[in-house]
N, C-alpha and C. Protein backbone atom coordinates (compact mmCIF):
# COMPACT_ATOMS: atom_id res chain seq x y z
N UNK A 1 66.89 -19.52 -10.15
CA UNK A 1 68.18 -18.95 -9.85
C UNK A 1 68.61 -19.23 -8.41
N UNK A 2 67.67 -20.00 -7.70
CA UNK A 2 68.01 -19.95 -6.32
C UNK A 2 68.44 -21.99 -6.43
N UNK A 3 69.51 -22.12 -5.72
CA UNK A 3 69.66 -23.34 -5.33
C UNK A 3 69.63 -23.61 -3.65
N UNK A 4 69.44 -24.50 -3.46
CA UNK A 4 69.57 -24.93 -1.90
C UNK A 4 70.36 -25.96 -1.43
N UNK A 5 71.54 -26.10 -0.83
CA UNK A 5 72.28 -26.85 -0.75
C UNK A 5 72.10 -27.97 0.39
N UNK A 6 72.06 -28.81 0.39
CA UNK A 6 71.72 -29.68 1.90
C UNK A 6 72.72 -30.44 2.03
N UNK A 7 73.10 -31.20 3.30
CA UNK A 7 74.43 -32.17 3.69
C UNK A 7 73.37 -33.51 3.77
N UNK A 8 74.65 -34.40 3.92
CA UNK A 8 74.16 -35.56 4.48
C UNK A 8 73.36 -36.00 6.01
N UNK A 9 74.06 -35.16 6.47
CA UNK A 9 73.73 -35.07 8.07
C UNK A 9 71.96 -34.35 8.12
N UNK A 10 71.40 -33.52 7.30
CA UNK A 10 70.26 -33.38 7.26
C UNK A 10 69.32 -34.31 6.82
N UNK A 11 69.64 -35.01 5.98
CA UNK A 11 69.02 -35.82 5.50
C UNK A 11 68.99 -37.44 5.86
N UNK A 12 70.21 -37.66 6.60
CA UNK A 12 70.41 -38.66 7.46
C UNK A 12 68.79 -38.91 8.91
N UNK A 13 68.32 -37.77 9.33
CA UNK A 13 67.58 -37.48 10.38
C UNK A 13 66.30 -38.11 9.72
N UNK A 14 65.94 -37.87 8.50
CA UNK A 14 64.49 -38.80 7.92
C UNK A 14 64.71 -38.32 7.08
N UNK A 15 65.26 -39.30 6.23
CA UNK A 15 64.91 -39.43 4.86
C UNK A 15 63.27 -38.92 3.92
N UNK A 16 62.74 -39.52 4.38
CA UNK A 16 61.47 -39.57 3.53
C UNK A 16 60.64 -38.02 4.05
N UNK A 17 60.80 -37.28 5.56
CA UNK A 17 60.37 -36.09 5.60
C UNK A 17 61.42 -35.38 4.38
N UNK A 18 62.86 -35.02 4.68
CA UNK A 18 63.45 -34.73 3.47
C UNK A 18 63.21 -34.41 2.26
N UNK A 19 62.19 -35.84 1.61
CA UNK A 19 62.02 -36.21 0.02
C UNK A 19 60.94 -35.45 0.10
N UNK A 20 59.57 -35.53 1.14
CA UNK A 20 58.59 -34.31 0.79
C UNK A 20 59.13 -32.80 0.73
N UNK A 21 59.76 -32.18 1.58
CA UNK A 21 60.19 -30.93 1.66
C UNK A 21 60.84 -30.41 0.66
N UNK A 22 61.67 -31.99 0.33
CA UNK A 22 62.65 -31.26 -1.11
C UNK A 22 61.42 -30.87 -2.43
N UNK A 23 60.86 -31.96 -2.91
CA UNK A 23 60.16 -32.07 -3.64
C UNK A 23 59.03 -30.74 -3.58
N UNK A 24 58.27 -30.04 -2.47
CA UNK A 24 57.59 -29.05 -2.42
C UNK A 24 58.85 -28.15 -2.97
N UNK A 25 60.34 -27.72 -2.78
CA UNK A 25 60.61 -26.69 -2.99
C UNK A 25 61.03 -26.72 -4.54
N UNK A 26 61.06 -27.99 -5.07
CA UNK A 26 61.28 -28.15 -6.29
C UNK A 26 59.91 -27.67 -7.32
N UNK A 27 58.79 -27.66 -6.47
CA UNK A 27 57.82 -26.85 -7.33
C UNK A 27 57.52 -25.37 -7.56
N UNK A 28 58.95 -25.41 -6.36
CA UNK A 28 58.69 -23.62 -6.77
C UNK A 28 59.62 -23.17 -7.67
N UNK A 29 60.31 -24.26 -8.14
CA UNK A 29 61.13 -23.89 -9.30
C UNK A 29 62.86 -23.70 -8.34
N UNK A 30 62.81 -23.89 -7.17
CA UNK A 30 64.08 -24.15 -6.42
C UNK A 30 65.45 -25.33 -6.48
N UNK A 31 66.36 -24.95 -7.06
CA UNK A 31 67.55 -26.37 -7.14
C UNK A 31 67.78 -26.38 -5.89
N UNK A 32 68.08 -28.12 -6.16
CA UNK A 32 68.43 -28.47 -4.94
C UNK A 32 70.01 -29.54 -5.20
N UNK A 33 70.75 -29.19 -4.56
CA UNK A 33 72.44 -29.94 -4.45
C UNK A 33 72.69 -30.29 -3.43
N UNK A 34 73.17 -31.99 -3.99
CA UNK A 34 74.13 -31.94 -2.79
C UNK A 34 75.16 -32.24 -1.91
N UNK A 35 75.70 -31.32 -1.05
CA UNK A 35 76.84 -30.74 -0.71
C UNK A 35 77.64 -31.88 0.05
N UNK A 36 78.65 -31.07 -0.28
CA UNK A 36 80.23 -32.49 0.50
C UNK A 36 79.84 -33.99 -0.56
N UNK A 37 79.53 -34.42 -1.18
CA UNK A 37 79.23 -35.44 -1.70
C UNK A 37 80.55 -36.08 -1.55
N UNK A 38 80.49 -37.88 -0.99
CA UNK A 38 81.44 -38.37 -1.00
C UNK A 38 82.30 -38.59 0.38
N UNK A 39 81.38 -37.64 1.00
CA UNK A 39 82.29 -37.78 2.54
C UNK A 39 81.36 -38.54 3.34
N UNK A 40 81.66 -38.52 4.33
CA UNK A 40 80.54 -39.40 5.55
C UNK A 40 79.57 -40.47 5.46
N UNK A 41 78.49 -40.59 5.04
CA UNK A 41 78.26 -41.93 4.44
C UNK A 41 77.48 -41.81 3.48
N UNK A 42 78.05 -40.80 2.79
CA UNK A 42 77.25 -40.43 1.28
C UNK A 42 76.89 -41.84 0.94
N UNK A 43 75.51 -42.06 0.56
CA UNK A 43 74.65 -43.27 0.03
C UNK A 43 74.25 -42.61 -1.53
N UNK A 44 74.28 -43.82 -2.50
CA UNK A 44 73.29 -43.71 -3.54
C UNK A 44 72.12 -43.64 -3.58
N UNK A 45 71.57 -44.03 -1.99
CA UNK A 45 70.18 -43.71 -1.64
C UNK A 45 69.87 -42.54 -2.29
N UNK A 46 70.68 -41.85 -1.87
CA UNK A 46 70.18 -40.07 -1.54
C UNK A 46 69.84 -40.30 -3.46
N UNK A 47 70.93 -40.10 -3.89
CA UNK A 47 70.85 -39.49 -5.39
C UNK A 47 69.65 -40.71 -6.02
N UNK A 48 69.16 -41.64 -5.62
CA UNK A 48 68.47 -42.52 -5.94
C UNK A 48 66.82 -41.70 -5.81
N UNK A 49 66.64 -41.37 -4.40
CA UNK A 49 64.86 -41.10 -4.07
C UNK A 49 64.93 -39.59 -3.70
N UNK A 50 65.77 -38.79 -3.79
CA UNK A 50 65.96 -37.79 -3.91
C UNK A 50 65.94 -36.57 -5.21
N UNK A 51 64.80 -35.75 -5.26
CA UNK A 51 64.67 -34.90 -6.28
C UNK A 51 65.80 -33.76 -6.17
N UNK A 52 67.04 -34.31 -6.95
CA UNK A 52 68.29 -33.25 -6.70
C UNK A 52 68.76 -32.82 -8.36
N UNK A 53 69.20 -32.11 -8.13
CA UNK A 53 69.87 -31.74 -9.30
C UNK A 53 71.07 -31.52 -9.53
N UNK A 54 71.74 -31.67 -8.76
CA UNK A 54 73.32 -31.29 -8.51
C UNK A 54 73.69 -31.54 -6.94
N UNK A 55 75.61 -32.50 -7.50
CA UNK A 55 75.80 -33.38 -6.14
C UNK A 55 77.34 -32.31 -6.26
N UNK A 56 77.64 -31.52 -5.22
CA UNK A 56 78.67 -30.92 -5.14
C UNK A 56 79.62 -31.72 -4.61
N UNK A 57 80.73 -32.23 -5.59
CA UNK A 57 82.12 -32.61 -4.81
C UNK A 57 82.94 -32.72 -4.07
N UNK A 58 82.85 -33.19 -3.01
CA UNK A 58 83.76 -32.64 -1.52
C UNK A 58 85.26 -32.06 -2.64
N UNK A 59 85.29 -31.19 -1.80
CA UNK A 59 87.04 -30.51 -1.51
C UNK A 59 88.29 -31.87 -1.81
N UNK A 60 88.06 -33.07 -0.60
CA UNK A 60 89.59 -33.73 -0.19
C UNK A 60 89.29 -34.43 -1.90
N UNK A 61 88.08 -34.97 -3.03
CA UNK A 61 88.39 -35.59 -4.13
C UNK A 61 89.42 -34.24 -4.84
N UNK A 62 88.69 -33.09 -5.13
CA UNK A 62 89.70 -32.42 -5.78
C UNK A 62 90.81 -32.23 -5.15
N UNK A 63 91.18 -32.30 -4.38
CA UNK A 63 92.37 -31.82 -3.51
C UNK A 63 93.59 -33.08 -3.79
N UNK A 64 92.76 -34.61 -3.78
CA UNK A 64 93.83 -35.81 -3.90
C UNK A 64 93.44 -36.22 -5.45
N UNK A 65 92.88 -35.42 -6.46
CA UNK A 65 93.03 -35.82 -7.71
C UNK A 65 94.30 -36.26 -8.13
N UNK A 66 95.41 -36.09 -8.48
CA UNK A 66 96.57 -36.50 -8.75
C UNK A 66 97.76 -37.42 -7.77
N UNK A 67 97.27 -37.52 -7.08
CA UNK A 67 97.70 -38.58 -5.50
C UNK A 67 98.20 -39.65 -6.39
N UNK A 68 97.02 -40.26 -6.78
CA UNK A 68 97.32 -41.44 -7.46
C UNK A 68 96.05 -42.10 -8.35
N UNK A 69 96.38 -42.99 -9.56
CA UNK A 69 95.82 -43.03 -10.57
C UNK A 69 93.98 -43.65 -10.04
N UNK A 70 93.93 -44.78 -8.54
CA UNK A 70 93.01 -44.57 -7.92
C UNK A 70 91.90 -43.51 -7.92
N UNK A 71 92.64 -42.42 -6.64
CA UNK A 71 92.05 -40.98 -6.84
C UNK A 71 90.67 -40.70 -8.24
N UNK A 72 91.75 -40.43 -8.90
CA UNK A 72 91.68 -39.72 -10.51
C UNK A 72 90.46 -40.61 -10.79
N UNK A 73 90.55 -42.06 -11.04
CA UNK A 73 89.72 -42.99 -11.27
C UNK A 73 88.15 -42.51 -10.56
N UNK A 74 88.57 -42.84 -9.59
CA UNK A 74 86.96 -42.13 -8.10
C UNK A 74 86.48 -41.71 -8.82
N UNK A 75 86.87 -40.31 -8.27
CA UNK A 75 86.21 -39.11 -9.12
C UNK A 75 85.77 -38.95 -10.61
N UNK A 76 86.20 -39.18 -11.23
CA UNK A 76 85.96 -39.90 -12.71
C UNK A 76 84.32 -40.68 -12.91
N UNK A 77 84.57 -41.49 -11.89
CA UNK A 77 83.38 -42.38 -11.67
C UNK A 77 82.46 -41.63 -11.31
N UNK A 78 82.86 -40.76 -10.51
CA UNK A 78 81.16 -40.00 -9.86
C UNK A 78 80.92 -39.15 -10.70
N UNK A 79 81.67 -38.32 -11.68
CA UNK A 79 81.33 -37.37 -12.50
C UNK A 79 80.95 -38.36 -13.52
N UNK A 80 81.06 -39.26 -13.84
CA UNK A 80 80.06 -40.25 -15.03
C UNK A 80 79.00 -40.12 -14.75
N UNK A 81 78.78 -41.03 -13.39
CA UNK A 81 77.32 -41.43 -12.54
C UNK A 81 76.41 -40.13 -12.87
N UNK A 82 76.97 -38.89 -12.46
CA UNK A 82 76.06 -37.87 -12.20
C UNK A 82 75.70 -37.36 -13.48
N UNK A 83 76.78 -37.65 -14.55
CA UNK A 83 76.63 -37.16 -16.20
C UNK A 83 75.18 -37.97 -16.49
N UNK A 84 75.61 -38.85 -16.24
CA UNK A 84 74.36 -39.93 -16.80
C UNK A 84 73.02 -40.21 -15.86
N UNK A 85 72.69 -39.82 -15.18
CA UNK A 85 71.78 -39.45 -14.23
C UNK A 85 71.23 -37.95 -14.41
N UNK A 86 71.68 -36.90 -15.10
CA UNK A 86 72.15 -35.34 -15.98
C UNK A 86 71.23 -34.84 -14.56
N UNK A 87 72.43 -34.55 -13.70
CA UNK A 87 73.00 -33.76 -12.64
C UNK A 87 74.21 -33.28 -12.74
N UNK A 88 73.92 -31.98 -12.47
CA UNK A 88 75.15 -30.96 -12.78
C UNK A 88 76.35 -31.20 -11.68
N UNK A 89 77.02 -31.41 -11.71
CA UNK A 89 78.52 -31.53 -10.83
C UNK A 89 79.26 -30.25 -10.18
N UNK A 90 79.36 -29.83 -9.04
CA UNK A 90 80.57 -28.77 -8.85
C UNK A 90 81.31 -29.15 -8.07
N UNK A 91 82.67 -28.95 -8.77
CA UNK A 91 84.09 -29.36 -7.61
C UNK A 91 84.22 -28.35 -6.62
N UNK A 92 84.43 -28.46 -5.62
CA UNK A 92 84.48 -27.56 -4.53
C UNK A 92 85.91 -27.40 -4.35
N UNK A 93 86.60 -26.20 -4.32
CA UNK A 93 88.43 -26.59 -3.59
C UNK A 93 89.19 -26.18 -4.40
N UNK A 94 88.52 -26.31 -5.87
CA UNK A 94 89.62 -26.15 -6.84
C UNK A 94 90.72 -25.34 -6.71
N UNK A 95 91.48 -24.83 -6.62
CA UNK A 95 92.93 -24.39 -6.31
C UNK A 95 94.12 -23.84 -7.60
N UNK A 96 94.06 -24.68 -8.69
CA UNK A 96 94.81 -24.53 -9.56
C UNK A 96 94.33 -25.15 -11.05
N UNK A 97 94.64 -24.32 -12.03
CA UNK A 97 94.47 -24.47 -13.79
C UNK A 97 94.96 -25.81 -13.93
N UNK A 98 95.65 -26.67 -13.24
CA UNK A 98 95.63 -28.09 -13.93
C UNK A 98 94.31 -29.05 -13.30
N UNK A 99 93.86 -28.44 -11.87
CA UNK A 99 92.92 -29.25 -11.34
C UNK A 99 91.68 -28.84 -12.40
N UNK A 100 91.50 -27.74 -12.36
CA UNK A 100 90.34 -26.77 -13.24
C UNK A 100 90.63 -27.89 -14.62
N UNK A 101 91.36 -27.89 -15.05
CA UNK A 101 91.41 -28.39 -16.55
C UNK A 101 91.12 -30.12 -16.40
N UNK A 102 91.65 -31.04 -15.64
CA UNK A 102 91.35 -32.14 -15.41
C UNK A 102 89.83 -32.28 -15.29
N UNK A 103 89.36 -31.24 -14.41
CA UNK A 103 87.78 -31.52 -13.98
C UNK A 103 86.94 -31.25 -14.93
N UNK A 104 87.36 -30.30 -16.24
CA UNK A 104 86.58 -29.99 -17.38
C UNK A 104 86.79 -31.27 -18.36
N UNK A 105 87.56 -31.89 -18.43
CA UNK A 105 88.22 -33.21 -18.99
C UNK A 105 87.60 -34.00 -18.77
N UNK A 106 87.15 -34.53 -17.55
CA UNK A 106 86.51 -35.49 -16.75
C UNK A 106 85.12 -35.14 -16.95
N UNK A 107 84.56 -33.82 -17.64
CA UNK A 107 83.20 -33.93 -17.62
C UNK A 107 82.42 -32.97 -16.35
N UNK A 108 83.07 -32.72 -15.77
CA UNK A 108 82.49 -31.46 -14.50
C UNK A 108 82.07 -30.56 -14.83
N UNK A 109 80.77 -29.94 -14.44
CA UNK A 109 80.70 -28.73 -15.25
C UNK A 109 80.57 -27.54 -14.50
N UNK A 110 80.75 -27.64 -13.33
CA UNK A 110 81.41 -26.21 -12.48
C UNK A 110 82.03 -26.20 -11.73
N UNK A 111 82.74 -25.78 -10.93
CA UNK A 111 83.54 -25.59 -9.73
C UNK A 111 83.68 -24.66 -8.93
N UNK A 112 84.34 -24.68 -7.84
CA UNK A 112 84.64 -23.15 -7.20
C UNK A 112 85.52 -23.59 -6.60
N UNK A 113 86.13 -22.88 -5.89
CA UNK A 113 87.27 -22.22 -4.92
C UNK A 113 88.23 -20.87 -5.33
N UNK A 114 89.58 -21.30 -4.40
CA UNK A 114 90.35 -20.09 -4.45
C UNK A 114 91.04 -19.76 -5.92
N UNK A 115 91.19 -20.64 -6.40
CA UNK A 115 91.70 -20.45 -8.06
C UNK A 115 90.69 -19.28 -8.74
N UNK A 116 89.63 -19.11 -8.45
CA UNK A 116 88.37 -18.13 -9.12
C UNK A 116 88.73 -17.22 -7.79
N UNK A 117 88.80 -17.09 -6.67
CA UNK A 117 88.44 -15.92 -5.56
C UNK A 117 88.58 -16.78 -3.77
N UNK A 118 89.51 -16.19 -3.32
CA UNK A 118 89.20 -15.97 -1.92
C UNK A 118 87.63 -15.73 -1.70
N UNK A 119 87.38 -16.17 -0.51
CA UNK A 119 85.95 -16.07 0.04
C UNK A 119 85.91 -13.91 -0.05
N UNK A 120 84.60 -13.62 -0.07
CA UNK A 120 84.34 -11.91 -0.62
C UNK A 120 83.23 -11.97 0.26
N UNK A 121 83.48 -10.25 0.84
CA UNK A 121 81.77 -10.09 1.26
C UNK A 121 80.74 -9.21 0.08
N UNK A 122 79.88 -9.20 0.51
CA UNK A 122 78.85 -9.82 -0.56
C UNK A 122 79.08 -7.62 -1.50
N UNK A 123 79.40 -6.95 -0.81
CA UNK A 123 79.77 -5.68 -1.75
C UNK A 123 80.82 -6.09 -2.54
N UNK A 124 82.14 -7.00 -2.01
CA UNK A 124 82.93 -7.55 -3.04
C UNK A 124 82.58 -8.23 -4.34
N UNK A 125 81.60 -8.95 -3.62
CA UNK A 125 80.94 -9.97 -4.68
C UNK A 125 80.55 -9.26 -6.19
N UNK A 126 79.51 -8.25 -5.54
CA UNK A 126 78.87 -7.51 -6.75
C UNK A 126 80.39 -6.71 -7.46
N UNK A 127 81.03 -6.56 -6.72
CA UNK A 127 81.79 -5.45 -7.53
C UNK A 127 82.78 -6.61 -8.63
N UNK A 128 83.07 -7.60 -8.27
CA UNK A 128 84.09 -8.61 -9.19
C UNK A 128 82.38 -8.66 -10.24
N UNK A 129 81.57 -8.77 -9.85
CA UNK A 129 80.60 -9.41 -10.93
C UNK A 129 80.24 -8.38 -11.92
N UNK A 130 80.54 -7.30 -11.31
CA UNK A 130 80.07 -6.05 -12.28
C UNK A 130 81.42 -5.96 -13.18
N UNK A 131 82.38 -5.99 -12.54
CA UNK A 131 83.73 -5.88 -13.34
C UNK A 131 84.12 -7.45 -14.35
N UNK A 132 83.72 -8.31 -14.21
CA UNK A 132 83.71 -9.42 -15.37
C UNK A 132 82.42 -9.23 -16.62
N UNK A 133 81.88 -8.69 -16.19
CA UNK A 133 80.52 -8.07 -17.25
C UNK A 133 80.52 -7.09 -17.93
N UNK A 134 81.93 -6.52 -17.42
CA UNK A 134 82.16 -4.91 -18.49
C UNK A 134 83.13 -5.53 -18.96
N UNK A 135 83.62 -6.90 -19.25
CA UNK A 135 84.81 -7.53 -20.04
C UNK A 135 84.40 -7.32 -21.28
């Protein structure tokens, strides 16, 4: 139930310390994602020698999904890659029921942002979670 999210920029510093550390926390039964995917010099390295399980979507792909048929295309592509590699996907940013619906279309299988909730502190948290569970 616990995931751990890491950037590029951590893993940029040594790779291969990285791949041990990840890999020990993966025996404790810990996910590991990862985050901003797509920005800075996101490599296939990573998703290549890296024990991950989920590559979270930068924000600016969902954000310029509909820009232009490009865009749409991208993203498309990375939610294949990661389908078929069976790493779980989350769009980060999401904003609105047509982005939400495109990204379920495309094969994404979670997301977040403000379309689900403004950022909450964590008594908020429990209380929306207790109140979707008495639905």
């Amino acid at each position: 139930r616990f995931t751990l999210e890491i950037t590029e920029d951590v893993l940029m510093e040594n790779l291969g310390e990285a791949r041990g550390r990840l890999e020990k926390l993966k025996k404790l039964n810990i996910s590991v994602a990862l985050d901003d995917f797509g920005t800075g010099y996101s490599s296939l390295q990573y998703i290549h020698s890296l024990p991950l399980d989920c590559i979270k979507l930068d924000i600016a792909f969902v954000r310029h999904v509909f820009d232009s048929e490009k865009e749409a295309r991208m993203l498309h592509t990375i939610i294949d890659m990661a389908n078929a590699l069976n790493l779980d996907t989350v769009a980060e940013g999401v904003e609105t029921e047509e982005q939400l619906s495109w990204l379920a279309e495309a094969g994404c299988g979670k997301a977040q942002g403000f379309y689900f909730s403004q950022p909450l502190s964590w008594a908020d948290a429990e209380k929306l979670i207790r109140r979707e569970r008495a639905k």
